[in-house]
C-alpha atoms as a PDB file:
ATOM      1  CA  UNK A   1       5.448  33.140  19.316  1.00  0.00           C
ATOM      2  CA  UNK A   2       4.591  33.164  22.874  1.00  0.00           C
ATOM      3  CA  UNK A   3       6.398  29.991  25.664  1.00  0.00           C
ATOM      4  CA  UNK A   4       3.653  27.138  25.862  1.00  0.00           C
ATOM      5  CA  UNK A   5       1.872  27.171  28.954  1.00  0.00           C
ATOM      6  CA  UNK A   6       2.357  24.006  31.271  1.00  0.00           C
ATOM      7  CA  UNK A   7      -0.325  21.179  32.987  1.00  0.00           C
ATOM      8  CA  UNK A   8      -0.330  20.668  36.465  1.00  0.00           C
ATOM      9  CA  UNK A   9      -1.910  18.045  37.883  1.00  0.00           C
ATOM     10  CA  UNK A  10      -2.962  18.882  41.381  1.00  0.00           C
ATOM     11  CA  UNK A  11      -4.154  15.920  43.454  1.00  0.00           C
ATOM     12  CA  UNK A  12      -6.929  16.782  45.466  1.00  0.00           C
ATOM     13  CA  UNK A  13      -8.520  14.817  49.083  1.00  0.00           C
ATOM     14  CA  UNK A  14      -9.572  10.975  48.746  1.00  0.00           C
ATOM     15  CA  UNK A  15     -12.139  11.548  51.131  1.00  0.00           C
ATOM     16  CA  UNK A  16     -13.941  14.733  52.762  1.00  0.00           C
ATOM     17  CA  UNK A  17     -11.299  17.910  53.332  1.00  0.00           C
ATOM     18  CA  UNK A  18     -10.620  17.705  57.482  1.00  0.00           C
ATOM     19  CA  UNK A  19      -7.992  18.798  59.406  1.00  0.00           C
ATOM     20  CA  UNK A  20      -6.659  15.337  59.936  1.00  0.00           C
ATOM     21  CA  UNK A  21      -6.068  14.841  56.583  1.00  0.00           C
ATOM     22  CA  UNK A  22      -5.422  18.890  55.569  1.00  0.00           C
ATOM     23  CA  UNK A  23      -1.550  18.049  56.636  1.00  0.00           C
ATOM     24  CA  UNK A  24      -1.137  15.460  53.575  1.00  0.00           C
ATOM     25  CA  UNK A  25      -1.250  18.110  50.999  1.00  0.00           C
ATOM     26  CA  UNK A  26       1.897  18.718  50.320  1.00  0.00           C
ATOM     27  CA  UNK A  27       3.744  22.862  50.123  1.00  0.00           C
ATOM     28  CA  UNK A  28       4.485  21.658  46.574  1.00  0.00           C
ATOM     29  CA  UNK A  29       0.671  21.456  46.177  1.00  0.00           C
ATOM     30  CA  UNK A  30      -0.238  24.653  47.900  1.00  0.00           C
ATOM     31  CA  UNK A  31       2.463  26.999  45.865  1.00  0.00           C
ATOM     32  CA  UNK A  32       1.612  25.685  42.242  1.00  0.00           C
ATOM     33  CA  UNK A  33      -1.606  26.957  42.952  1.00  0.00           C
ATOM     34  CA  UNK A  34      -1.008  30.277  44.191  1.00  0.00           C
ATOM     35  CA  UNK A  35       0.519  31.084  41.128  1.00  0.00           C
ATOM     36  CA  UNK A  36      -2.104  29.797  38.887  1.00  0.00           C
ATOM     37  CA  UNK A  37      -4.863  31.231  37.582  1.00  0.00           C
ATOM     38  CA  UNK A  38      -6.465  29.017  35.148  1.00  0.00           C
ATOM     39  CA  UNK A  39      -7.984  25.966  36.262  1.00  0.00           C
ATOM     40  CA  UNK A  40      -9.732  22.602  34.434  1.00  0.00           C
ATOM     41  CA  UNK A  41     -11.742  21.123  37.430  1.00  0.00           C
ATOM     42  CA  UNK A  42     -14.239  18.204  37.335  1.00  0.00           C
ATOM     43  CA  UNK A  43     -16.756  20.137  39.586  1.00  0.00           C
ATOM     44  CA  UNK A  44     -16.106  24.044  39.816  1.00  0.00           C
ATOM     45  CA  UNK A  45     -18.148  24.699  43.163  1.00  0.00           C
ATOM     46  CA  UNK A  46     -16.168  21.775  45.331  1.00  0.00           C
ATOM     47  CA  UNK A  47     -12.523  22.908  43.419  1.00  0.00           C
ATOM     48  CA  UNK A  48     -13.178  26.363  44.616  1.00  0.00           C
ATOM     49  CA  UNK A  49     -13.893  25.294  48.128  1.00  0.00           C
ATOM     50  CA  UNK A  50     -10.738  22.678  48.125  1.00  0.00           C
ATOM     51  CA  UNK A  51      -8.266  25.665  46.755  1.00  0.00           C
ATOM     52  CA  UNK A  52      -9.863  28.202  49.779  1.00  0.00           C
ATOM     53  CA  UNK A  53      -9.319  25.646  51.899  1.00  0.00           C
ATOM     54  CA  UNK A  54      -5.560  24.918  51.525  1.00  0.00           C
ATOM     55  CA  UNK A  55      -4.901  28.101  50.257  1.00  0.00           C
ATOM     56  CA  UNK A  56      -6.868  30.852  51.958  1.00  0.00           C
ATOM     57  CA  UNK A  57      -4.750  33.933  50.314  1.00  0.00           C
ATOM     58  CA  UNK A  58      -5.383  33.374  47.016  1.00  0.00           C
ATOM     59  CA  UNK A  59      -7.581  35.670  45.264  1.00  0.00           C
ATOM     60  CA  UNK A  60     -10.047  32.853  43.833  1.00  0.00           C
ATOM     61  CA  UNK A  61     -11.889  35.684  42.451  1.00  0.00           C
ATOM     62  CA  UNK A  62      -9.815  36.370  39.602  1.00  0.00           C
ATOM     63  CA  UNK A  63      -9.222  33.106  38.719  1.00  0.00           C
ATOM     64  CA  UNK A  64     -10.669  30.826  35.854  1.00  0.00           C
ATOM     65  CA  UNK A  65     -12.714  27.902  35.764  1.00  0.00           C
ATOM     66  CA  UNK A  66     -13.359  25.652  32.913  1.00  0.00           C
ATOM     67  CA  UNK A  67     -14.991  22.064  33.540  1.00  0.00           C
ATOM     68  CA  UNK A  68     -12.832  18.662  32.289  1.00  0.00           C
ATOM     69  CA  UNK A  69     -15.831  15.824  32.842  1.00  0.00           C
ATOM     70  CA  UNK A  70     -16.642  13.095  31.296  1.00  0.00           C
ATOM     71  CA  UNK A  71     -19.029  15.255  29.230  1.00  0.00           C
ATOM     72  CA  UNK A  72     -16.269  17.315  28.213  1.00  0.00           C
ATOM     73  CA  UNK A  73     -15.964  17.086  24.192  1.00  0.00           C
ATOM     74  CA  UNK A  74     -13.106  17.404  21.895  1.00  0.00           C
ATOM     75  CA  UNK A  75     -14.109  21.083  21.273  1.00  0.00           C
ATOM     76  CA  UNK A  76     -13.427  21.973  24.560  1.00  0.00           C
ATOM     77  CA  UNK A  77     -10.176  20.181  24.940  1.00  0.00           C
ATOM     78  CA  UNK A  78      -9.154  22.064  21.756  1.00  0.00           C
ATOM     79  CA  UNK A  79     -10.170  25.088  23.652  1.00  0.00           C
ATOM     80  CA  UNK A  80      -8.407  24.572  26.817  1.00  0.00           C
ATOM     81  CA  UNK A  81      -4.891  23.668  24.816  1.00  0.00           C
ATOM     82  CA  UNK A  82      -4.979  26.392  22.728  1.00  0.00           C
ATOM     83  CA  UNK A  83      -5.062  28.923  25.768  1.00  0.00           C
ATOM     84  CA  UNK A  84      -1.805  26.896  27.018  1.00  0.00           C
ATOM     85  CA  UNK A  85      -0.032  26.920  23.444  1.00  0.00           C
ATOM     86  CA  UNK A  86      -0.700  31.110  24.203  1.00  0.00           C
ATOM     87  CA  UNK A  87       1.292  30.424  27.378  1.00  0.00           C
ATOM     88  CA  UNK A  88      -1.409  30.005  30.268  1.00  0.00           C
ATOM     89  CA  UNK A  89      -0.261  27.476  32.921  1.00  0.00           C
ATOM     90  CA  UNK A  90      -3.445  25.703  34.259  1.00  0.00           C
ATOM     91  CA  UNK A  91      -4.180  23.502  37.502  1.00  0.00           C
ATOM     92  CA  UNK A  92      -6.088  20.097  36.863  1.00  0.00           C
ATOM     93  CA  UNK A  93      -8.396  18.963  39.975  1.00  0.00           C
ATOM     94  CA  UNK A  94     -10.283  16.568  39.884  1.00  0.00           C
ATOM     95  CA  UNK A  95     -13.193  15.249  42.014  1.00  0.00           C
ATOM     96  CA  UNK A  96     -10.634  12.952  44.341  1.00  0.00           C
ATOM     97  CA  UNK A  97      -7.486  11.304  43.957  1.00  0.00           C
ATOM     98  CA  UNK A  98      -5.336  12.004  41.172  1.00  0.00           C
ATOM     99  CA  UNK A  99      -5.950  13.314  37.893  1.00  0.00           C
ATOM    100  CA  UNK A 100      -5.659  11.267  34.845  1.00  0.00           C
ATOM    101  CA  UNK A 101      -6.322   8.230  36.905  1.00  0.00           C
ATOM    102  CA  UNK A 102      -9.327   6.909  36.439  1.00  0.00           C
ATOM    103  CA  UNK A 103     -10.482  10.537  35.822  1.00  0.00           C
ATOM    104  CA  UNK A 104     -11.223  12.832  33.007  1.00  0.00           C
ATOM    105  CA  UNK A 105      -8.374  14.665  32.955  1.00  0.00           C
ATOM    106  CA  UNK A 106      -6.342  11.583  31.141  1.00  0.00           C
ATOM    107  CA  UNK A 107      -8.092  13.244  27.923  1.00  0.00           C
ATOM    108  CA  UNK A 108      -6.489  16.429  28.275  1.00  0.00           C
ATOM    109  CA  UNK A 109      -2.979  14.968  29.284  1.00  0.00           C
ATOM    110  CA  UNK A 110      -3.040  13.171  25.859  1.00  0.00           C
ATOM    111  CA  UNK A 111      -4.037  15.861  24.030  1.00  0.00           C
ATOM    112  CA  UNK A 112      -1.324  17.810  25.180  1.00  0.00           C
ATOM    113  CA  UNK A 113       1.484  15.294  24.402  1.00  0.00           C
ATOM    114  CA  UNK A 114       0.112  15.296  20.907  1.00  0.00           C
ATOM    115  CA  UNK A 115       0.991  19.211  21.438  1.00  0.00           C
ATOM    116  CA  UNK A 116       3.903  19.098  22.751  1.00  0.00           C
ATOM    117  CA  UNK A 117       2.664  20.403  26.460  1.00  0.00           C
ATOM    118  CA  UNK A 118       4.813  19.413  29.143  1.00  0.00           C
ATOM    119  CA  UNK A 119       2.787  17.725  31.752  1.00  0.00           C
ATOM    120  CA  UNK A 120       3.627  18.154  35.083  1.00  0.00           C
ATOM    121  CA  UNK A 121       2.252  15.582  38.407  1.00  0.00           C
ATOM    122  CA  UNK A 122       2.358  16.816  41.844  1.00  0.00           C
ATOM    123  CA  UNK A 123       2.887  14.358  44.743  1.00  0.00           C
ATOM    124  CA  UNK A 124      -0.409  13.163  46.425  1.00  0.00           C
ATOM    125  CA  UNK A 125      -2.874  10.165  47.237  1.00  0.00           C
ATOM    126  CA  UNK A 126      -4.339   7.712  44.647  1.00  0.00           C
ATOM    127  CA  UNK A 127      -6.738   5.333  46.379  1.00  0.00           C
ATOM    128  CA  UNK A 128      -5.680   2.935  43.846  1.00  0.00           C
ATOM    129  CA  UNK A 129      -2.538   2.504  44.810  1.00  0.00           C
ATOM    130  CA  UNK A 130      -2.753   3.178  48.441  1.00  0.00           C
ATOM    131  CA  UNK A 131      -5.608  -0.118  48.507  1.00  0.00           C
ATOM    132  CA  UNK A 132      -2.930  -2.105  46.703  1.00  0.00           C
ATOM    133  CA  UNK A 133      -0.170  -0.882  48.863  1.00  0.00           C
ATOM    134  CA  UNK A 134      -2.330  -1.972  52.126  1.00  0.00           C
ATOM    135  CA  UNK A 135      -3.822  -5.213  50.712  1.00  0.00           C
ATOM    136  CA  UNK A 136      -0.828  -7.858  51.000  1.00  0.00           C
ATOM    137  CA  UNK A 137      -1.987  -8.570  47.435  1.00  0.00           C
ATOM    138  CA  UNK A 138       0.753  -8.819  44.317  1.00  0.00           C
ATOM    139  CA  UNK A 139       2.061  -5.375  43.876  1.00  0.00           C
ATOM    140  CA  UNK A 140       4.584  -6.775  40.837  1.00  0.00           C
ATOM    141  CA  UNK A 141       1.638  -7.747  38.753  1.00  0.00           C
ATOM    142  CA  UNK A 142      -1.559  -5.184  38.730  1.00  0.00           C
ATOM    143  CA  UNK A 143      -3.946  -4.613  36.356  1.00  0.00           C
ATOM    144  CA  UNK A 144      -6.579  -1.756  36.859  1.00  0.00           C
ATOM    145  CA  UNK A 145      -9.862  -2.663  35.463  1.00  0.00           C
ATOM    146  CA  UNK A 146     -12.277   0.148  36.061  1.00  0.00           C
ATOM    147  CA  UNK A 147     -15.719  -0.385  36.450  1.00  0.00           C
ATOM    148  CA  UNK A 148     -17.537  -4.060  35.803  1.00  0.00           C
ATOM    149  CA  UNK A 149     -20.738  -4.411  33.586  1.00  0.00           C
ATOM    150  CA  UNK A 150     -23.962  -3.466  35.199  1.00  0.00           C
ATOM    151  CA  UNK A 151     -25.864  -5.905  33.404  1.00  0.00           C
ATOM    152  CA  UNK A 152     -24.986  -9.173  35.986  1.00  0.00           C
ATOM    153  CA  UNK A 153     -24.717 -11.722  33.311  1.00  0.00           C
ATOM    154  CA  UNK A 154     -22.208  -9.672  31.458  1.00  0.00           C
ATOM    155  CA  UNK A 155     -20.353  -8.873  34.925  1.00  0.00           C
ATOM    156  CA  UNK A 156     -20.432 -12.733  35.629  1.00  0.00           C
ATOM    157  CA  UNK A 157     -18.769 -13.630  32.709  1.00  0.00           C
ATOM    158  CA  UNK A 158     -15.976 -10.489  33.058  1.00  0.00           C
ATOM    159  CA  UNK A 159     -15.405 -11.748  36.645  1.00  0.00           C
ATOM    160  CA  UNK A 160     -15.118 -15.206  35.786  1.00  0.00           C
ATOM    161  CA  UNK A 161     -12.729 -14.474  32.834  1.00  0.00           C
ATOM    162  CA  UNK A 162     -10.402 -12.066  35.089  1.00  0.00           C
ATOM    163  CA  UNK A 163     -10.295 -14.930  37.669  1.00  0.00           C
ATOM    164  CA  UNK A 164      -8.088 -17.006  35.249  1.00  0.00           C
ATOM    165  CA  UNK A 165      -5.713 -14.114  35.048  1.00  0.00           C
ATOM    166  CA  UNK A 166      -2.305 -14.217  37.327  1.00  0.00           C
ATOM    167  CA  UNK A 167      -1.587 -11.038  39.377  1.00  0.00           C
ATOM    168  CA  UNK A 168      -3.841  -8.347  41.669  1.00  0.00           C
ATOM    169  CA  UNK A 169      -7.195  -7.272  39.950  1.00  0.00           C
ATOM    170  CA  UNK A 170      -8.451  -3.764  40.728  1.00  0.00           C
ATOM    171  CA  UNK A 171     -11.718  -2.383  40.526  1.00  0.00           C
ATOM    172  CA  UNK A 172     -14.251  -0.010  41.230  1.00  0.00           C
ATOM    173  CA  UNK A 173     -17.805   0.293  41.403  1.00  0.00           C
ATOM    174  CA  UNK A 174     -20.813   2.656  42.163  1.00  0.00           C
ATOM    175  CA  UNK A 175     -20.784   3.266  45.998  1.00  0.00           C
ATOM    176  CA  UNK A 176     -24.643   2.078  46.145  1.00  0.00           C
ATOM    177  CA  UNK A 177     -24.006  -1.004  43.933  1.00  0.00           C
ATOM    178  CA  UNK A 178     -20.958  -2.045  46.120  1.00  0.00           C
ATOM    179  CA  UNK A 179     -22.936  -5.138  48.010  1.00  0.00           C
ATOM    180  CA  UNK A 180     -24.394  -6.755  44.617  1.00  0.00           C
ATOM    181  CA  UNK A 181     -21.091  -6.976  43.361  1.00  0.00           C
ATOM    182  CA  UNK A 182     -19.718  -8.060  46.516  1.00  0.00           C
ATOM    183  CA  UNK A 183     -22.782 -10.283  46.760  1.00  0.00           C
ATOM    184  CA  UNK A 184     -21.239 -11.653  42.843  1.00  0.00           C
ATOM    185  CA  UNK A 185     -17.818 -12.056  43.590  1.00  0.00           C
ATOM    186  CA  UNK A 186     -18.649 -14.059  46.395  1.00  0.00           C
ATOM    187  CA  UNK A 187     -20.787 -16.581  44.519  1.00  0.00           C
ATOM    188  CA  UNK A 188     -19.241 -16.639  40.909  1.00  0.00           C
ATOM    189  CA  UNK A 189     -15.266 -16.762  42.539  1.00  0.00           C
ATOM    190  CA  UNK A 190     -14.004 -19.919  43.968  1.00  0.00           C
ATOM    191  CA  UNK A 191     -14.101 -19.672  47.547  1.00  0.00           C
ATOM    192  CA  UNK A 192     -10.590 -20.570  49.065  1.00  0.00           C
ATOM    193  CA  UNK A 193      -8.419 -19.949  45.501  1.00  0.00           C
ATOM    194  CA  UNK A 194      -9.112 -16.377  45.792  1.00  0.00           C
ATOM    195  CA  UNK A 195      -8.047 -13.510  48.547  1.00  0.00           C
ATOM    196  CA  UNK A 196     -10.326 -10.369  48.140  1.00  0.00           C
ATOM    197  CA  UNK A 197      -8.975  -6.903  49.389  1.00  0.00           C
ATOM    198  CA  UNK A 198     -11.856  -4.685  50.481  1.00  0.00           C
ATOM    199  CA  UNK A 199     -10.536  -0.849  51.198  1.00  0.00           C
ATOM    200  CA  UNK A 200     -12.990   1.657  51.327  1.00  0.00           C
ATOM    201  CA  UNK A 201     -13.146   5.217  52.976  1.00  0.00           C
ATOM    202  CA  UNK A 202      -9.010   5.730  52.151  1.00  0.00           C
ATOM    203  CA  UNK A 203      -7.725   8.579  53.711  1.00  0.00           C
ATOM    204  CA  UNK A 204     -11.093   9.151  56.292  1.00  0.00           C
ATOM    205  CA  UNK A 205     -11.629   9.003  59.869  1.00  0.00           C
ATOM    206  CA  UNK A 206     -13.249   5.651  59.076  1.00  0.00           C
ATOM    207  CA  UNK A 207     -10.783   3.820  56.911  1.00  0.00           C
ATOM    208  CA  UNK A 208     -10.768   0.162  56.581  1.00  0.00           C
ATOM    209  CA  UNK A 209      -8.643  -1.992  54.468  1.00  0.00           C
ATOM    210  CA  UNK A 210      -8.844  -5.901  55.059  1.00  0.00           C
ATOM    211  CA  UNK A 211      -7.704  -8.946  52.577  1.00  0.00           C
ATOM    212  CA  UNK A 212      -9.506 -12.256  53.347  1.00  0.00           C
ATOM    213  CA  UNK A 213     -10.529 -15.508  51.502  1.00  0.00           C
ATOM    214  CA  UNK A 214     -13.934 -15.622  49.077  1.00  0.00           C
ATOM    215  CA  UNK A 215     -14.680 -17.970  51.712  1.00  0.00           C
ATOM    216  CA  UNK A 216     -14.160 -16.226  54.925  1.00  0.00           C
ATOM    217  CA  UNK A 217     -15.914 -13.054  53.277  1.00  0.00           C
ATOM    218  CA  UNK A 218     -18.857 -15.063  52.713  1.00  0.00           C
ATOM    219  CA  UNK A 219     -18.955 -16.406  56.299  1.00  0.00           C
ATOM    220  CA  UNK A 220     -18.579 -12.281  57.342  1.00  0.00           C
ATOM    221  CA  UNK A 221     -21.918 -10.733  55.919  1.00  0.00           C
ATOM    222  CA  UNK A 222     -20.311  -7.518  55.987  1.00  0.00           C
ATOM    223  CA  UNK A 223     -22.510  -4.505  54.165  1.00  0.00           C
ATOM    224  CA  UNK A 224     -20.382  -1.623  52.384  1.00  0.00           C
ATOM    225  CA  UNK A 225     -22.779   0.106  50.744  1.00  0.00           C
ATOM    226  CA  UNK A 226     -22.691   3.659  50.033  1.00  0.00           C
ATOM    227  CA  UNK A 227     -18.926   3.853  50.930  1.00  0.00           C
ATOM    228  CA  UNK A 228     -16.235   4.604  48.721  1.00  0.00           C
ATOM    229  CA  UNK A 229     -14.293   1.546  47.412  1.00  0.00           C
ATOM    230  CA  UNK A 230     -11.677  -0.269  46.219  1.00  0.00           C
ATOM    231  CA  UNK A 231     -12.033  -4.344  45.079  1.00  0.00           C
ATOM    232  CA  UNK A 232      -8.787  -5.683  44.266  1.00  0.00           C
ATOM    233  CA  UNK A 233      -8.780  -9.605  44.149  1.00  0.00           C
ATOM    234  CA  UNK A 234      -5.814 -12.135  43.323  1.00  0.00           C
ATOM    235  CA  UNK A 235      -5.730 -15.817  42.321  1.00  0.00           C
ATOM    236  CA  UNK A 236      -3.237 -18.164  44.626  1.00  0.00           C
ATOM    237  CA  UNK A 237      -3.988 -21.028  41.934  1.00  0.00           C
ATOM    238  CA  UNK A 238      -4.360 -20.086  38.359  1.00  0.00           C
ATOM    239  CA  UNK A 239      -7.960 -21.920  36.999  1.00  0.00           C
ATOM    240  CA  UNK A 240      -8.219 -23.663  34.048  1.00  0.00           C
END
């Protein structure tokens, strides 16, 4: 019976591939996929271009592609882990970030515990934690939340509900619905109880991370729509 293949996790750019940020991939990175061949990537056409980019010797031509998105079923999982139980190594990349995190590829790392796969993480940037690092916010007690409701009654209620919970909040949204939620934490969160860290564009030429009061953000005005971000808010003063 043939070794069991391995999972790599390959982190992969928080924002657009540029030279300034080409230097934080690390040789760890760049060797583990120069001697793979076999790849489960949330969007073949940009994983192709990230791997040519880093690593402009490999022969991406003989190399395989399979996608791991959220439309990926659990035939295709079953699929992908019985090529490893044959003893194919495969490279995970997903879309940004880290994968498993928020990302797909969390499906494919459980299914291969249930096998017996070892799964292996390489070293690179979550914007998750690199908002929570940068926010001043409580980095002992996180909780990552996801996305909120789209429906605005339903988000109301989840905001109001997380507001009476001690520790940092994190969050995502949709980069074109990131002013009406800022628009709702700003009216449904009490104003001077509650810092808000804003971090969007981590990693790019136009980063900005700032922490400020409900009160002071709703004094700013500030538009961040269309831009990548992070929402992580913490309670000074637990409500009632």
């Amino acid at each position: 019976m043939p070794k069991k293949g391995e999972i790599y996790l390959i982190p992969s750019p928080i924002e657009q591939l540029q030279e300034y940020n080409l230097n934080l991939i690390s040789n760890e990175v760049k060797n583990t996929i120069k001697n793979l061949n076999y790849f489960a990537v949330e969007n073949i056409r940009t994983a192709r271009r990230y791997i040519k980019k880093i690593a402009p010797e490999f022969d991406i031509n003989n190399a395989d592609f399979v996608l791991l998105n959220k439309k990926t079923n659990e035939a295709n999982l079953s699929d992908i882990i019985k090529n490893i139980k044959k003893g194919k190594n495969i490279g995970v990349i997903s879309e940004a970030g880290c994968p498993g995190i928020a990302d797909p590829g969390q499906k494919l790392c459980e299914k291969a515990h249930m096998n017996n796969i070892r799964v292996r993480p390489l070293i690179g940037a979550s914007s998750i934690i690199l908002a929570l690092m940068a926010s001043g916010l409580n980095g002992q007690e996180f909780k990552f939340h996801g996305y909120f409701p789209i429906k605005k009654e339903e988000r109301r209620k989840k905001i109001k509900e997380i507001a009476k919970q001690s520790g940092s909040h994190i969050f995502i949204e949709t980069p074109y619905r990131n002013d009406h939620l800022l628009s709702d934490l700003i009216n449904f969160l009490p104003k001077k109880e509650i810092k808000l860290c804003i971090a969007h564009d981590i990693c790019g030429a136009n980063e900005n991370i700032t922490t400020k009061t409900i009160y002071d953000w709703n004094r700013l005005k500030v538009s961040i729509k269309g831009k990548p971000t992070i929402f992580i808010f913490e309670n000074n003063k637990i409500l009632d």
